[in-house]
N, C-alpha and C. Protein backbone atom coordinates (compact mmCIF):
# COMPACT_ATOMS: atom_id res chain seq x y z
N UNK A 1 -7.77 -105.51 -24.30
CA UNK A 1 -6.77 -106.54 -24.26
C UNK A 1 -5.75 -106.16 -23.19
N UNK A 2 -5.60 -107.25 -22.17
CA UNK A 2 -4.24 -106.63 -21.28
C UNK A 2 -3.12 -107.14 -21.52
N UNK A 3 -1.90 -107.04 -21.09
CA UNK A 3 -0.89 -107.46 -21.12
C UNK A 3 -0.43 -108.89 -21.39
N UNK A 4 -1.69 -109.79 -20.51
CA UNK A 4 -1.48 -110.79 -20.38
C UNK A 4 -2.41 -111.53 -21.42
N UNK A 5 -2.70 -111.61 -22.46
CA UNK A 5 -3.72 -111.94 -23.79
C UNK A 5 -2.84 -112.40 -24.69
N UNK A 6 -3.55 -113.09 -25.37
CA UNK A 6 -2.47 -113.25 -26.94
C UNK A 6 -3.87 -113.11 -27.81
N UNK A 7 -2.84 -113.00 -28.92
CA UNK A 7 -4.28 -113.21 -29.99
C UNK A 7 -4.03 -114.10 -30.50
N UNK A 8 -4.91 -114.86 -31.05
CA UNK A 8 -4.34 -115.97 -31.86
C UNK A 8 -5.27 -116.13 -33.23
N UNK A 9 -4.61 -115.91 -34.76
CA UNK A 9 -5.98 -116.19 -35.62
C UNK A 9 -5.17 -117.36 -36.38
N UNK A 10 -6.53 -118.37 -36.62
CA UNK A 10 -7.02 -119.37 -37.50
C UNK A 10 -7.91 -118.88 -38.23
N UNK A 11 -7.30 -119.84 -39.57
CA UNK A 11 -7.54 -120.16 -40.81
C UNK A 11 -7.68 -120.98 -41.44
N UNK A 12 -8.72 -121.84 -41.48
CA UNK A 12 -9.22 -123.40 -41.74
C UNK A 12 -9.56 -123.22 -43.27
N UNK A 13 -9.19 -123.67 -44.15
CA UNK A 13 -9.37 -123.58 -45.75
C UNK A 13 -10.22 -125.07 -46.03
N UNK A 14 -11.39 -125.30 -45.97
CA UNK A 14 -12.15 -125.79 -46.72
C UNK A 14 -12.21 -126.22 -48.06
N UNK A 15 -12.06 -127.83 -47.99
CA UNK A 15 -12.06 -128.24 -49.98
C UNK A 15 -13.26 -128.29 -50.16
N UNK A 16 -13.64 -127.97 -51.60
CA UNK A 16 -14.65 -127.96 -52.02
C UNK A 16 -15.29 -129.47 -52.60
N UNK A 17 -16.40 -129.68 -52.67
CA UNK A 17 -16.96 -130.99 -52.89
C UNK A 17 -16.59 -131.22 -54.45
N UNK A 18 -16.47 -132.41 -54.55
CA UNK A 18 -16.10 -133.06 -56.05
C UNK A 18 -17.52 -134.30 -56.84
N UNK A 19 -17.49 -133.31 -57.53
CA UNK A 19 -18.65 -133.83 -58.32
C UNK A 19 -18.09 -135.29 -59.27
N UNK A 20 -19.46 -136.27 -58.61
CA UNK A 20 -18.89 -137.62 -59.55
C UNK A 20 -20.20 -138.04 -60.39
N UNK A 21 -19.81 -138.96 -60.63
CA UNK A 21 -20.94 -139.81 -62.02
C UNK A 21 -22.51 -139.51 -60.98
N UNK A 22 -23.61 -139.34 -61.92
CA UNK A 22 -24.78 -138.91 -61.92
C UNK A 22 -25.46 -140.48 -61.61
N UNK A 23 -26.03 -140.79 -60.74
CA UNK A 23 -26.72 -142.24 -60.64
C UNK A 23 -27.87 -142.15 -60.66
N UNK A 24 -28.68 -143.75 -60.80
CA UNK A 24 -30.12 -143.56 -60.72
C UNK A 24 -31.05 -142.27 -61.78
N UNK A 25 -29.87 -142.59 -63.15
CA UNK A 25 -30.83 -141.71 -64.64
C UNK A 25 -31.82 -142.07 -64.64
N UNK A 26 -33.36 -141.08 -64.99
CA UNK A 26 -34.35 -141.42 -65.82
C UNK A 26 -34.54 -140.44 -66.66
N UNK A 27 -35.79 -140.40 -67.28
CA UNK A 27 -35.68 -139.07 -68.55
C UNK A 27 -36.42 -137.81 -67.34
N UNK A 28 -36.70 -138.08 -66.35
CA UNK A 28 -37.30 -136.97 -65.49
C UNK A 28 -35.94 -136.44 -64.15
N UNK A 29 -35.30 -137.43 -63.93
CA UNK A 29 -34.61 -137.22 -62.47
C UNK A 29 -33.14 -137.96 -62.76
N UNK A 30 -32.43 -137.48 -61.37
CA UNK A 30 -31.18 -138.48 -61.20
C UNK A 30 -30.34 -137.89 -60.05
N UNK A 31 -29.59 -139.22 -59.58
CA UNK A 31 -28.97 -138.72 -58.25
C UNK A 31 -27.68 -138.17 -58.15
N UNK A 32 -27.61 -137.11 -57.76
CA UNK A 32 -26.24 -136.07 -57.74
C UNK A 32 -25.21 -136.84 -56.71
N UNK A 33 -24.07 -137.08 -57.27
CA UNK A 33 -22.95 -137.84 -56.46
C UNK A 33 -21.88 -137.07 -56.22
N UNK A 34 -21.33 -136.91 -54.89
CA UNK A 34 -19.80 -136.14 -54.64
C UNK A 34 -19.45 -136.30 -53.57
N UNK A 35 -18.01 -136.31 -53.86
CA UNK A 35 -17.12 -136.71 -52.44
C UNK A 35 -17.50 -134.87 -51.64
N UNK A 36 -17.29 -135.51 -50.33
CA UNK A 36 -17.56 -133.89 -49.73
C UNK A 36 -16.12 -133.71 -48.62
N UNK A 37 -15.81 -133.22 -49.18
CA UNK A 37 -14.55 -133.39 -48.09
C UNK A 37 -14.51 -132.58 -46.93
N UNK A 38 -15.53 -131.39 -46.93
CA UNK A 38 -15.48 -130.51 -45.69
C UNK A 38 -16.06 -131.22 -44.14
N UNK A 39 -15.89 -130.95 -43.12
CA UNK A 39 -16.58 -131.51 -41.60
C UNK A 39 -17.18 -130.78 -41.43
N UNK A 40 -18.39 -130.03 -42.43
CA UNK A 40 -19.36 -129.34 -42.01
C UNK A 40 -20.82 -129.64 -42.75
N UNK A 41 -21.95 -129.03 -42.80
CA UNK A 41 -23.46 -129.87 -43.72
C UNK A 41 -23.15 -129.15 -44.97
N UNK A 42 -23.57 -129.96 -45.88
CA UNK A 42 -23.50 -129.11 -46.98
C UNK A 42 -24.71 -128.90 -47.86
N UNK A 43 -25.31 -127.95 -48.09
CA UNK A 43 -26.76 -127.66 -48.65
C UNK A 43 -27.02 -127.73 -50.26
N UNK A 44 -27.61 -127.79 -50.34
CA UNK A 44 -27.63 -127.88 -52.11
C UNK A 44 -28.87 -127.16 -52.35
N UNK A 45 -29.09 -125.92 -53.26
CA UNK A 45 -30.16 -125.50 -54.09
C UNK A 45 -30.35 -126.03 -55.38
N UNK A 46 -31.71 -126.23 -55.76
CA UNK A 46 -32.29 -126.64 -56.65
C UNK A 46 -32.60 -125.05 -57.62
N UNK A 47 -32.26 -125.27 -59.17
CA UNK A 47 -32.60 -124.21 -60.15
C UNK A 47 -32.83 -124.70 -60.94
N UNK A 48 -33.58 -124.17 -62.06
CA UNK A 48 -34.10 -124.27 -63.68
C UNK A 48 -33.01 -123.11 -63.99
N UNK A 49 -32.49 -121.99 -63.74
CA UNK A 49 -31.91 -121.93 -64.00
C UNK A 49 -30.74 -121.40 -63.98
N UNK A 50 -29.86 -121.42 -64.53
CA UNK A 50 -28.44 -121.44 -64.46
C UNK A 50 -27.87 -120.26 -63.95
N UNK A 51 -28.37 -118.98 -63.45
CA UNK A 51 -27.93 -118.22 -62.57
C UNK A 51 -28.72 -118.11 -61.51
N UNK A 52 -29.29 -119.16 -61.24
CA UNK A 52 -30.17 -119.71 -59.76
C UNK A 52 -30.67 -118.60 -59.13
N UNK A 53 -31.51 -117.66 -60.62
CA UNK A 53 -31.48 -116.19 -59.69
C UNK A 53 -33.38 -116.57 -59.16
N UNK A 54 -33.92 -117.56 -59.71
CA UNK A 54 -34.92 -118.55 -58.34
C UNK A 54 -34.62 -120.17 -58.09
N UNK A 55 -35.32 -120.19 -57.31
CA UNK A 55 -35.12 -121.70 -56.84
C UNK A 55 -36.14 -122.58 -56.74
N UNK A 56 -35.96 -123.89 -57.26
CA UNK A 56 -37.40 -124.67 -57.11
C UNK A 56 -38.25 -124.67 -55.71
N UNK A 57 -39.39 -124.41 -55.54
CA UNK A 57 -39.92 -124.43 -54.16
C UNK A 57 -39.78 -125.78 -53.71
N UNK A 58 -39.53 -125.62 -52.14
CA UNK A 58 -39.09 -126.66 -51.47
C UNK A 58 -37.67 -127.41 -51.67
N UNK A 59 -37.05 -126.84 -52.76
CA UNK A 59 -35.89 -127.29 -53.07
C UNK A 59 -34.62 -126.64 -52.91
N UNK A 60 -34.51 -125.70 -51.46
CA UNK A 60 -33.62 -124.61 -51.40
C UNK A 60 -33.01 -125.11 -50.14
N UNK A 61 -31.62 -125.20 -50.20
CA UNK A 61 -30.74 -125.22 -49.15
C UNK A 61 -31.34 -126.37 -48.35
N UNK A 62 -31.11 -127.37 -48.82
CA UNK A 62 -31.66 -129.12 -48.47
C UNK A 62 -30.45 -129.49 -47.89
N UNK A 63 -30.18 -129.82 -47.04
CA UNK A 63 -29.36 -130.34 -46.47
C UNK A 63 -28.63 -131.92 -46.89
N UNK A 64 -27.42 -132.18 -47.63
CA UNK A 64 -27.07 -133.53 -48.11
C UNK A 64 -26.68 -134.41 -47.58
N UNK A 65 -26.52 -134.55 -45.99
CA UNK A 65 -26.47 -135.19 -44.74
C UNK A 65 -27.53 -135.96 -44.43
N UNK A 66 -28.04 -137.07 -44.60
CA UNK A 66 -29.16 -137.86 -44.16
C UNK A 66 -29.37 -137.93 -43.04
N UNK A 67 -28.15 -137.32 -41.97
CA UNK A 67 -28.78 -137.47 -40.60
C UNK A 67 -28.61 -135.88 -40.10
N UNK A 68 -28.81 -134.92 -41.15
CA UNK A 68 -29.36 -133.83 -40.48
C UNK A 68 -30.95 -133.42 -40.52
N UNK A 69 -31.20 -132.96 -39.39
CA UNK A 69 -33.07 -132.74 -39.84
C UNK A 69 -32.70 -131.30 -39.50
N UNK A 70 -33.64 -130.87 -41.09
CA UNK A 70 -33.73 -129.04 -41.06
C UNK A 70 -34.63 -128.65 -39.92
């Protein structure tokens, strides 16, 4: 760093997505709804179970952006 530098740090704090009403119930499926408030993709894993210590195949870090292609 010389004399002539600055530093400068940022700190962008990210809200977290807000989970809303469940649409499109059947006794097999249904569609996960939430406001996303971040300007970045947001991924979603699929689990059976609840410490997601596996993940459904093919169902890992899906992207919830319809116009992102993995």
């Amino acid at each position: 760093m010389s004399n002539y530098s600055n530093v400068i740090t940022y700190t962008q704090v990210l809200s977290p997505p807000v989970a809303t009403a469940a649409t499109s119930k059947t006794t097999t499926s249904f569609v996960a709804n939430w406001i996303d408030n971040a300007p970045i993709v947001t991924r979603l894993d699929v689990s059976l179970n609840p410490s997601f210590s596996s993940l459904l195949q093919d169902n890992n870090r899906m992207a919830t952006d319809p116009n992102v292609k993995d």
